[in-house]
C-alpha atoms as a PDB file:
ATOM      1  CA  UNK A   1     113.320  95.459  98.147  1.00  0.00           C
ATOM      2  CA  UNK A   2     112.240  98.771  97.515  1.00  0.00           C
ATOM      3  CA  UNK A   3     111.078 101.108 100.979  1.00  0.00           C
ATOM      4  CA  UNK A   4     108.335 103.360 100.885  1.00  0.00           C
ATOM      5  CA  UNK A   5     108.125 106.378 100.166  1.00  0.00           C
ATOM      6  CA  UNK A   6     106.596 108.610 102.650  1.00  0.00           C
ATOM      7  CA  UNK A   7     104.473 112.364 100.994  1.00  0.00           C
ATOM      8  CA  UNK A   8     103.418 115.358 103.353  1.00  0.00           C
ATOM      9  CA  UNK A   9     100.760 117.306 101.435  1.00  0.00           C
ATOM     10  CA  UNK A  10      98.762 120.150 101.980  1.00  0.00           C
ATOM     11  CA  UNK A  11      94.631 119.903 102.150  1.00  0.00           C
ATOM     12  CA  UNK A  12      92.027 121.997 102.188  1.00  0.00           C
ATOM     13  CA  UNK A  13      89.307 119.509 104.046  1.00  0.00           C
ATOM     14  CA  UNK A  14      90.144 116.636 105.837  1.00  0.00           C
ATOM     15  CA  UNK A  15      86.655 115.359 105.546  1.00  0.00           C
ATOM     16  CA  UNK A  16      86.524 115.429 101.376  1.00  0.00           C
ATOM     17  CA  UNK A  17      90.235 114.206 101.764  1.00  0.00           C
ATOM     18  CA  UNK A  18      89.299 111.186 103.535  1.00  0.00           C
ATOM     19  CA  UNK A  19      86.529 110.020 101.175  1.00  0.00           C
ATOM     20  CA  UNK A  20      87.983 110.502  98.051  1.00  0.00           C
ATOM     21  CA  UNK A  21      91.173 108.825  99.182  1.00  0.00           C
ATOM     22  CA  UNK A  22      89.789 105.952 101.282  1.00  0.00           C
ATOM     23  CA  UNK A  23      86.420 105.619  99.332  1.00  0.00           C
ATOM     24  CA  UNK A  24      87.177 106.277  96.205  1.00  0.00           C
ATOM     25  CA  UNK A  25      91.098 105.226  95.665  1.00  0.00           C
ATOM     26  CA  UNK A  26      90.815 102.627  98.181  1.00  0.00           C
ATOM     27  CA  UNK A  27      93.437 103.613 100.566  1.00  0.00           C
ATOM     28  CA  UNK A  28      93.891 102.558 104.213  1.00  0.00           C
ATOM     29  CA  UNK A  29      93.618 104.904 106.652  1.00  0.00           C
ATOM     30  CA  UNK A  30      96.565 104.949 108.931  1.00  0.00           C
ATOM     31  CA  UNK A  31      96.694 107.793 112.142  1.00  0.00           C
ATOM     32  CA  UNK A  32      95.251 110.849 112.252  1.00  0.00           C
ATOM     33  CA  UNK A  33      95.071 113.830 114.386  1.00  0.00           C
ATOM     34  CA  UNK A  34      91.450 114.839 114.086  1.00  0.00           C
ATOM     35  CA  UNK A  35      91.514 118.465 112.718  1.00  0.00           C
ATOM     36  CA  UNK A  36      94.954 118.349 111.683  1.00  0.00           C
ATOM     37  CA  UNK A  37      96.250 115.434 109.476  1.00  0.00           C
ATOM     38  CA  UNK A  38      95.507 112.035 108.579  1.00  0.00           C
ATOM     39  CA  UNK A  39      98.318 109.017 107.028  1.00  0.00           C
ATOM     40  CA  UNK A  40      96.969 107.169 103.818  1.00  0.00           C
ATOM     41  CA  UNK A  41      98.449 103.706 102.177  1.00  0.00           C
ATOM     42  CA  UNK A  42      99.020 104.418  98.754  1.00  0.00           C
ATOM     43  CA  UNK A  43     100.217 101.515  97.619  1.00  0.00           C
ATOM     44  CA  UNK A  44     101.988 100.542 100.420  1.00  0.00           C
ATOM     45  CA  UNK A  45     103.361 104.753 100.689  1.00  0.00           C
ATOM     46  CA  UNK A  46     102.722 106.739 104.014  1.00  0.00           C
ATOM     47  CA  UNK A  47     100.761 109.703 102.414  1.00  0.00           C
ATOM     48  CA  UNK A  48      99.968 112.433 105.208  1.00  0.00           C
ATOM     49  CA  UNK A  49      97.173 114.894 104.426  1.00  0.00           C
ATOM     50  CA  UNK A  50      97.823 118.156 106.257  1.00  0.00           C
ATOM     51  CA  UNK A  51      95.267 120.530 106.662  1.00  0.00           C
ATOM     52  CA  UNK A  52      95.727 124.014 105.910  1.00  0.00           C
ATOM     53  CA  UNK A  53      92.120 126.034 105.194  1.00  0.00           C
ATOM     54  CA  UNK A  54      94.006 128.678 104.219  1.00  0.00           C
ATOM     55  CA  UNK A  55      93.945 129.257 100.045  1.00  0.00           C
ATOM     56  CA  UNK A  56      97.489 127.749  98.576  1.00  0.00           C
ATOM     57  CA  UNK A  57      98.478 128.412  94.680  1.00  0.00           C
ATOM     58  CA  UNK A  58      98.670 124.636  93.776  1.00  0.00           C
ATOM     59  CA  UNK A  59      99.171 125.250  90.178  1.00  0.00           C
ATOM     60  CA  UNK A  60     102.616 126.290  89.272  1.00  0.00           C
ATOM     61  CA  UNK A  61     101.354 125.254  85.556  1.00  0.00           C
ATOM     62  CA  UNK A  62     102.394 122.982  83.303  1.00  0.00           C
ATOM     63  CA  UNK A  63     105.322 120.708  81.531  1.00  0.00           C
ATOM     64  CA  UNK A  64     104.689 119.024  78.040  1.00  0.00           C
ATOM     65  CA  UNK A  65     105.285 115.134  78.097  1.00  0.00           C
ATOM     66  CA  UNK A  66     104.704 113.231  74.959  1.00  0.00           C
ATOM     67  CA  UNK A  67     102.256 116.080  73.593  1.00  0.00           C
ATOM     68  CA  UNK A  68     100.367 116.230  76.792  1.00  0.00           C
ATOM     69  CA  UNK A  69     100.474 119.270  79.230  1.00  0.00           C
ATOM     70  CA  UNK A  70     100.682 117.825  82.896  1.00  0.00           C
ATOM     71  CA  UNK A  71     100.434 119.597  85.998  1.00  0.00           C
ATOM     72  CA  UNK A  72     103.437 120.020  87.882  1.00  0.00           C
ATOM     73  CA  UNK A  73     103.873 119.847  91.252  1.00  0.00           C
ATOM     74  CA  UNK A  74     102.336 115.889  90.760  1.00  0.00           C
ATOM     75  CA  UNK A  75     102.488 112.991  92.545  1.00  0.00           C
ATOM     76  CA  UNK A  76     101.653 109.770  92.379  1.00  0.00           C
ATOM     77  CA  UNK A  77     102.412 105.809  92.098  1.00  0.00           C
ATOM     78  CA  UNK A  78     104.500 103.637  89.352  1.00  0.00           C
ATOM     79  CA  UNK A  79     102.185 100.466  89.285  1.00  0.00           C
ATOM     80  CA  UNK A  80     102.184  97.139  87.152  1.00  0.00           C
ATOM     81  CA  UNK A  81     100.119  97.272  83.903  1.00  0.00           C
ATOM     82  CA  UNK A  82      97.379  95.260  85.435  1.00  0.00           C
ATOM     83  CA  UNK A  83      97.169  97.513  88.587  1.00  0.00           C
ATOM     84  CA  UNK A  84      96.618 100.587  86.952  1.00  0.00           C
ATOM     85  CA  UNK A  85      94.179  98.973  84.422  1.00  0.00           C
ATOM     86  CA  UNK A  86      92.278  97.980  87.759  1.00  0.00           C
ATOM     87  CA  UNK A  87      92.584 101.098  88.719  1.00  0.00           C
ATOM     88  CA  UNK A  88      91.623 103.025  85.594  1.00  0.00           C
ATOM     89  CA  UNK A  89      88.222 100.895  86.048  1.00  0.00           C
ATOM     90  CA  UNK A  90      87.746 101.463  89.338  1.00  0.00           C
ATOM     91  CA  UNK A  91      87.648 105.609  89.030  1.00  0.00           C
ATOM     92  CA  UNK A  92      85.788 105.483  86.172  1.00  0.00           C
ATOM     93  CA  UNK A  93      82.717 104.322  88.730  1.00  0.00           C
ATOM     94  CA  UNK A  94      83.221 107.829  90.769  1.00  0.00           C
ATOM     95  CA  UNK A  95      81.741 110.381  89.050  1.00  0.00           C
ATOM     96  CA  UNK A  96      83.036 113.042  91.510  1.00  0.00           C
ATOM     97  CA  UNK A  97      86.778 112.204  90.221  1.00  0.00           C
ATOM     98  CA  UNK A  98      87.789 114.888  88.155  1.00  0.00           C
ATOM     99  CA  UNK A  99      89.970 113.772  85.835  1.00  0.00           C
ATOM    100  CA  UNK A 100      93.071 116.215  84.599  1.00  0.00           C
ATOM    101  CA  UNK A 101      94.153 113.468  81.708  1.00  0.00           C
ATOM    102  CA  UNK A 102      92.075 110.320  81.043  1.00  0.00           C
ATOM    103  CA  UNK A 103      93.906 106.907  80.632  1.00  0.00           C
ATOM    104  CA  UNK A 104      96.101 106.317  77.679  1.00  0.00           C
ATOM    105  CA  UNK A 105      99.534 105.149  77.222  1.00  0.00           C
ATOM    106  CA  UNK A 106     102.025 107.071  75.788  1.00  0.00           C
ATOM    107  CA  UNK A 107     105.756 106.812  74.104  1.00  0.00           C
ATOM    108  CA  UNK A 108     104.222 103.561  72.235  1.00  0.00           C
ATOM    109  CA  UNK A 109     106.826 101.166  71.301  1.00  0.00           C
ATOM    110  CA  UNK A 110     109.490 103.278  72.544  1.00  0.00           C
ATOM    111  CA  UNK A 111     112.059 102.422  76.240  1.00  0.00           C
ATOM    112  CA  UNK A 112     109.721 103.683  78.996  1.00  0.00           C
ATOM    113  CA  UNK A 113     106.410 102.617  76.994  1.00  0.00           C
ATOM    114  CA  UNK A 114     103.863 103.813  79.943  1.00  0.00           C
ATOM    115  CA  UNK A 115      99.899 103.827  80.696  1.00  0.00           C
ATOM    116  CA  UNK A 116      99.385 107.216  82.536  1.00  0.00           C
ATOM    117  CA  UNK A 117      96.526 109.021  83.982  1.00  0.00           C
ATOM    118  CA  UNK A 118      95.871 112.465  85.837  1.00  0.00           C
ATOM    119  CA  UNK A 119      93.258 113.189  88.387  1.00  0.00           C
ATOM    120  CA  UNK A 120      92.698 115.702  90.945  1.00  0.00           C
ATOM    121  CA  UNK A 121      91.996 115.166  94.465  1.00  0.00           C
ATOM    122  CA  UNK A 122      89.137 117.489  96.359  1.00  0.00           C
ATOM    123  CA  UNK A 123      92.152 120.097  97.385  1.00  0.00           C
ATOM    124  CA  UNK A 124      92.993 120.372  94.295  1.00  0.00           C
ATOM    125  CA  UNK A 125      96.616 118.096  94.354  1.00  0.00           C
ATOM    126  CA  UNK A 126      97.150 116.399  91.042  1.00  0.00           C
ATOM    127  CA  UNK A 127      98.370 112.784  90.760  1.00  0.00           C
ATOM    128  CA  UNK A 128      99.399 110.730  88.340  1.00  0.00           C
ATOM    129  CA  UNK A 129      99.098 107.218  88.412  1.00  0.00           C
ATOM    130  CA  UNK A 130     101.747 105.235  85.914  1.00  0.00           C
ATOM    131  CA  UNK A 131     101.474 101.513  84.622  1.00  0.00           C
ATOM    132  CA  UNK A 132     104.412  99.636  83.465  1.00  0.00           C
ATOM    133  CA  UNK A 133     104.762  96.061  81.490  1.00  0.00           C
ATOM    134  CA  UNK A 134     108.208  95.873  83.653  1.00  0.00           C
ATOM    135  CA  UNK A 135     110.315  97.527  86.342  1.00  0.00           C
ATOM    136  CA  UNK A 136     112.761  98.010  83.707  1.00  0.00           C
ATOM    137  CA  UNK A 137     111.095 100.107  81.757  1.00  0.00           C
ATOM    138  CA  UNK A 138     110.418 102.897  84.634  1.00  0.00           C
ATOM    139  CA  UNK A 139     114.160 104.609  84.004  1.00  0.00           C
ATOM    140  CA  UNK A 140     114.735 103.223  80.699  1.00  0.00           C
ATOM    141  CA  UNK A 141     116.331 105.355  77.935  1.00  0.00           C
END
């Protein structure tokens, strides 16, 4: 069994932060100190907001995957096809989410054949969410 996998970030509103990621990704909210930080479950990973009001340069620019320009720094969660179909759906009812790439799967019929989408949360932190058929396919070559 896998463990989780535990993210600090950085935030610009804890408020916007909270909705987005409880309301509109569905997370659970775990502790918080009020003005400070609050923990997320993102698919059963300890996510911890951290507010900092101050401007940060989230955008170090871009890498080219499978003809696509993503943002890097990322992050996200590796989650079974039907997941991030469910998923996929479920954002599509938001229209706050700002989407960075819209659903599609890439390298088809190749090892690591993927559904991947980018969004952006209100702080500006891109994720990615990824759907596999298998587990093997996430590091195959």
């Amino acid at each position: 069994m896998r463990r989780p996998f535990h993210l600090a970030f950085p935030v610009t509103d804890l408020d916007s932060t909270k909705r987005f990621y409880h309301d509109v990704l569905g997370c659970t909210v775990g502790r918080e100190s009020p003005g400070k930080w609050v923990d997320f479950d993102l698919f059963g990973h300890q996510m911890s907001a951290h507010l900092r009001p101050q401007s940060f340069a989230l955008n170090a620019g871009s890498g080219a995957v499978d003809g696509d320009a993503v943002p890097i720094p990322h992050f996200g969660v590796v989650l079974t096809m039907e997941q991030w179909h469910a998923l996929a759906e479920r954002l599509k009812q938001f229209p706050e989410v700002s989407w960075i790439l819209e659903p599609k799967v890439r390298f088809q019929g190749e090892p690591g054949e993927q559904g991947t989408f980018f969004i952006s949360d209100p702080s500006g932190n891109a994720l990615e969410f990824k759907g596999f058929q298998s587990d093997e396919q996430i590091f195959a070559v």
